[in-house]
Protein backbone atom coordinates (compact mmCIF):
# COMPACT_ATOMS: atom_id res chain seq x y z
CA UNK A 1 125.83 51.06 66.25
CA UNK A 2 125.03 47.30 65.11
CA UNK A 3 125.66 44.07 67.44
CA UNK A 4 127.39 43.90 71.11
CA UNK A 5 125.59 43.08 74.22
CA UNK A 6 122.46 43.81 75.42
CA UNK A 7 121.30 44.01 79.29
CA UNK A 8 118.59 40.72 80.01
CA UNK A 9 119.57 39.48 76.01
CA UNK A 10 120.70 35.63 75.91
CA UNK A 11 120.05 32.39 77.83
CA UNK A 12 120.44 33.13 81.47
CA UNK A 13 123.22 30.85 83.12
CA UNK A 14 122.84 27.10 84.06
CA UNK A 15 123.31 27.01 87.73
CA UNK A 16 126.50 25.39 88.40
CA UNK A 17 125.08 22.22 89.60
CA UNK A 18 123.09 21.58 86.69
CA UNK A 19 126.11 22.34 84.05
CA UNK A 20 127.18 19.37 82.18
CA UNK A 21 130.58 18.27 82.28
CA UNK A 22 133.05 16.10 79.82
CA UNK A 23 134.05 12.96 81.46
CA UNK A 24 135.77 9.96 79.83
CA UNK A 25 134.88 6.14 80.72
CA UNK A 26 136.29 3.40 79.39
CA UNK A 27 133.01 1.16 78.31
CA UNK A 28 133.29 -2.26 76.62
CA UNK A 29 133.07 -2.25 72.25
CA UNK A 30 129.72 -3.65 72.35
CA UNK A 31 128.10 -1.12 74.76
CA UNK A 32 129.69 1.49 72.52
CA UNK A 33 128.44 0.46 69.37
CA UNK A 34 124.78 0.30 70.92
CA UNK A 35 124.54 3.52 72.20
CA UNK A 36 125.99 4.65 68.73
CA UNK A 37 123.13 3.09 67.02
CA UNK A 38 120.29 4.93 69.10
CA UNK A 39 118.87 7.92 67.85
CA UNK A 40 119.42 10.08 71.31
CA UNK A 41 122.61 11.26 72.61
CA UNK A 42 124.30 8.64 74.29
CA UNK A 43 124.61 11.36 77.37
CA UNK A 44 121.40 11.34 77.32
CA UNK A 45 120.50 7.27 77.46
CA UNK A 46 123.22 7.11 79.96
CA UNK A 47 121.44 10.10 82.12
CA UNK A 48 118.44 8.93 81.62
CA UNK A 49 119.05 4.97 82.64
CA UNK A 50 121.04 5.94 86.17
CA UNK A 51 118.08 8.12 87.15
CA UNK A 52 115.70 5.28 86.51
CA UNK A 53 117.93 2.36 88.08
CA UNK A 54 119.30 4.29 91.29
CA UNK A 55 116.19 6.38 91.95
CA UNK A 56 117.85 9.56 92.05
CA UNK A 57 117.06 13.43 91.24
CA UNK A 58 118.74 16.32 90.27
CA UNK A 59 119.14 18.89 92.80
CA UNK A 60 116.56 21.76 92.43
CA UNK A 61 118.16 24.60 90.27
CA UNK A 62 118.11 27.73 92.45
């Protein structure tokens, strides 16, 4: 028998408040182009500024 799933085998689950989620924003041409020219995700720049501006944390994965 080759393959098929294996108890403990694979990533464990991302606790539901930590899973990422599509969302669509309408952001001006300029912006766009910017983040487009950066060499991280522009999730990521975007995640990263809002934590640093508003001072907030993600709630502790349990």
């Amino acid at each position: 028998m080759h393959g098929g799933k294996r108890e403990g085998a694979g990533r464990p689950p991302t606790p539901p408040q930590l899973a990422k989620i599509p969302v669509g924003y309408r952001l001006p041409r300029w912006l766009v182009e910017w983040l487009r020219d950066q060499n991280v995700p522009a999730a990521q720049l975007i995640e990263d500024a809002l934590v640093r501006r508003h001072k907030i944390k993600a709630p502790i994965a349990s």
